[in-house]
Protein backbone atom coordinates (compact mmCIF):
# COMPACT_ATOMS: atom_id res chain seq x y z
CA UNK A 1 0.00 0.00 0.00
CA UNK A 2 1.05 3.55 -0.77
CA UNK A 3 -0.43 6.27 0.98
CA UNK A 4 0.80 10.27 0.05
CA UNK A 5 0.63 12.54 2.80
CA UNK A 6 0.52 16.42 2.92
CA UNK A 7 -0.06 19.33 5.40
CA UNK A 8 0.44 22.94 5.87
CA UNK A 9 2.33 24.58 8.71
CA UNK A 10 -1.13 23.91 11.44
CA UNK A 11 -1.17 20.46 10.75
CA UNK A 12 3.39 19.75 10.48
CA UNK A 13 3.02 18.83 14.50
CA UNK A 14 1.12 15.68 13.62
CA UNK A 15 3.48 14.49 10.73
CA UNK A 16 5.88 12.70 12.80
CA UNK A 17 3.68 10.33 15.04
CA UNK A 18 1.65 10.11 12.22
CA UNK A 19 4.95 9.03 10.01
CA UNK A 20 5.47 6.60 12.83
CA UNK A 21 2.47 4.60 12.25
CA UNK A 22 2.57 4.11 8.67
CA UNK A 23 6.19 3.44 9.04
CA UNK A 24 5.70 0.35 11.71
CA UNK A 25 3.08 -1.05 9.77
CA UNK A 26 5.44 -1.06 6.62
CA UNK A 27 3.07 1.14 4.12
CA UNK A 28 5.29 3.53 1.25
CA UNK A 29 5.08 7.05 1.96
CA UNK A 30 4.82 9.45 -0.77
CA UNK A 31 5.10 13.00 1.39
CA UNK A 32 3.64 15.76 -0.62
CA UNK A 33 4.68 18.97 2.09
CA UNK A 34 5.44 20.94 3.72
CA UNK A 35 8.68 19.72 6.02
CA UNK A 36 8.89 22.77 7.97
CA UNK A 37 6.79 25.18 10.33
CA UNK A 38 6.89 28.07 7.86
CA UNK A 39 3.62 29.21 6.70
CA UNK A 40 2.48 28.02 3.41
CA UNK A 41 -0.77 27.84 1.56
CA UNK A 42 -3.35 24.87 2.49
CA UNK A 43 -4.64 24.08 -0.28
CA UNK A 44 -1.14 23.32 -2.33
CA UNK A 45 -0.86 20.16 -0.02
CA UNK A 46 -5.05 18.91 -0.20
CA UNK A 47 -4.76 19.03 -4.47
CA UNK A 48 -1.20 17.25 -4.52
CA UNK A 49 -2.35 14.43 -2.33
CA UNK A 50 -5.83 14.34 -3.71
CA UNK A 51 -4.20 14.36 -7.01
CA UNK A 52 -1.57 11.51 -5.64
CA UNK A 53 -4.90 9.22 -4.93
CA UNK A 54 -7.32 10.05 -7.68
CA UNK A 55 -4.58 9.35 -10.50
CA UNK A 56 -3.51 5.73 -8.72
CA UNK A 57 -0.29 6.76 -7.51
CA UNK A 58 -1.08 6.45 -4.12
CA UNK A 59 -3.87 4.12 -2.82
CA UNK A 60 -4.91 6.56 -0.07
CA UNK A 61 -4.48 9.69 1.72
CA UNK A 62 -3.75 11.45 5.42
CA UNK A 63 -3.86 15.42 5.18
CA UNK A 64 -3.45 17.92 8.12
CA UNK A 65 -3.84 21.40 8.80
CA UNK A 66 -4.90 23.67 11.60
CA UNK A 67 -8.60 22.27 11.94
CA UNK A 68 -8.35 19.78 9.25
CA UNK A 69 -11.05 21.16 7.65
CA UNK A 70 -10.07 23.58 4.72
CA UNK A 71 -7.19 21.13 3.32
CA UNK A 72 -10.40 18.64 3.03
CA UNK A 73 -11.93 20.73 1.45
CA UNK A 74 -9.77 21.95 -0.98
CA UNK A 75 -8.90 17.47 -1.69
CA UNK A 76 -12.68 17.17 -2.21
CA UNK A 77 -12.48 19.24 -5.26
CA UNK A 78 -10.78 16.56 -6.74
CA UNK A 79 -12.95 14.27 -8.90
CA UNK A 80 -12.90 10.55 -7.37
CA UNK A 81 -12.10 11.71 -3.82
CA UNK A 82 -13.97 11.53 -0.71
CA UNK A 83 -12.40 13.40 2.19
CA UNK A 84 -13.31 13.06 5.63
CA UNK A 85 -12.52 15.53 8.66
CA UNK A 86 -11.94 13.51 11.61
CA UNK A 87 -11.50 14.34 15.65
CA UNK A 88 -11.59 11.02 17.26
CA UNK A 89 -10.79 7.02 16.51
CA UNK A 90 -14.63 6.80 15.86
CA UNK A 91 -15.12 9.30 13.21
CA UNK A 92 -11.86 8.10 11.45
CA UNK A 93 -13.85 4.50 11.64
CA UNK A 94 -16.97 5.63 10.26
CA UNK A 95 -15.16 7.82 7.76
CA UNK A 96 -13.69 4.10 6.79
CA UNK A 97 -16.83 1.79 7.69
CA UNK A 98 -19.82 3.66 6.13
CA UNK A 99 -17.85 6.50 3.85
CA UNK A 100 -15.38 4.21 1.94
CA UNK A 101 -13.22 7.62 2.48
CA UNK A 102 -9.96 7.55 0.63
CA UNK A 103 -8.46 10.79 2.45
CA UNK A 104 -8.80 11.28 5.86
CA UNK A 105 -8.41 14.68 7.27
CA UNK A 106 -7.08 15.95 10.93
CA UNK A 107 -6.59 19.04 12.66
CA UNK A 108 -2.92 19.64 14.18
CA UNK A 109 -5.05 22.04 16.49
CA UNK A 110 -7.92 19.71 17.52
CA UNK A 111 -6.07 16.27 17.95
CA UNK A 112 -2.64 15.33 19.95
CA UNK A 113 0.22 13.32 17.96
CA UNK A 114 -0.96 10.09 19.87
CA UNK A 115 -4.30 10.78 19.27
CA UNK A 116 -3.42 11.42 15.02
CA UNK A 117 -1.64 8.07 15.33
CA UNK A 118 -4.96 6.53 16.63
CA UNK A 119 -7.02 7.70 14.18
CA UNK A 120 -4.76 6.80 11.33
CA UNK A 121 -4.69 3.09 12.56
CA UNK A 122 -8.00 2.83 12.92
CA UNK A 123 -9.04 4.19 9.51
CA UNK A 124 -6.81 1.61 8.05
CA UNK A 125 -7.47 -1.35 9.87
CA UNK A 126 -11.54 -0.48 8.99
CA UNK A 127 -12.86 -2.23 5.82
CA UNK A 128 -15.75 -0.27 3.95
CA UNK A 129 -18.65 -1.39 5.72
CA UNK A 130 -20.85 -2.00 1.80
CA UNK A 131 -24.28 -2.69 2.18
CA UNK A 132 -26.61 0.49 2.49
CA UNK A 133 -23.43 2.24 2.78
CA UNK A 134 -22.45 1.24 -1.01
CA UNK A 135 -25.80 3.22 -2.40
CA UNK A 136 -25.25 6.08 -0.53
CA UNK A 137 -21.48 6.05 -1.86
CA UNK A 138 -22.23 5.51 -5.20
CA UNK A 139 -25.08 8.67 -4.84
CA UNK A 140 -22.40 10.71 -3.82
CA UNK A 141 -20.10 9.76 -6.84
CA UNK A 142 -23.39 10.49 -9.24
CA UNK A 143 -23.06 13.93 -7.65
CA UNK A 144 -19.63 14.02 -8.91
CA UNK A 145 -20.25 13.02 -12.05
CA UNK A 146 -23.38 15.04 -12.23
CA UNK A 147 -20.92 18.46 -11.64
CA UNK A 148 -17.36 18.09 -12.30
CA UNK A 149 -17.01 18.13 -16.08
């Protein structure tokens, strides 16, 4: 498995447990930015890794900012990917279980390193759920299709 990673400057105090994690489990990193505490734009880092995942290069993605939420944002305008925002190891298992979410989102602000770390390995270790959750995923990708020409 290859999973690309990116943040901005909010989200760099995560990277390292988070690195940790993939790293013990054995999973290729491809790390999209930043590497530093400088400020730097957001949204640079949710379009490289959303790009990374929609084009096949990486299976999956992790993302960080400040809140998590406007690097999501800016990945979910990338057609084929469903970002989630997560604060907890349940949200990050729903975002898995019943979203079939292929980026997963965290705030640097909002969640601790350990917690991150948590999160992370529970996303992963959750298989997509199917069932009812499979219609309501493939509604959401007629969305898509209905507006991103």
């Amino acid at each position: 498995m290859k999973i690309a990673i990116g943040c901005d400057h909010g989200g760099i105090v995560l990277k390292e447990a988070i690195l940790a994690e993939l790293n013990k489990r054995g999973i290729e990193v491809i790390d999209k930015g930043c590497y530093d505490s400088s400020s730097v734009d957001y949204p640079d880092y949710g379009e490289a890794v959303a790009e990374a995942v929609a084009s096949g290069e990486a299976d999956k993605g992790i993302l960080m900012c400040g809140t998590g939420i406007g690097i999501a944002i800016a990945a979910n305008k990338v057609k084929g990917i469903r970002c989630g925002v997560c604060h907890d190891v349940f949200t990050a298992t729903m975002c898995a279980e019943h979203n079939n979410a292929n980026v997963l989102s965290m705030g640097g602000r909002v969640v601790s390193p350990a917690l991150a770390a948590q999160m992370v390995a529970a996303w992963l270790d959750t298989p997509f759920g199917g069932g009812r959750h499979a219609g309501r995923v493939a509604k959401i990708t007629a969305i898509e299709d209905k507006n991103f020409k």
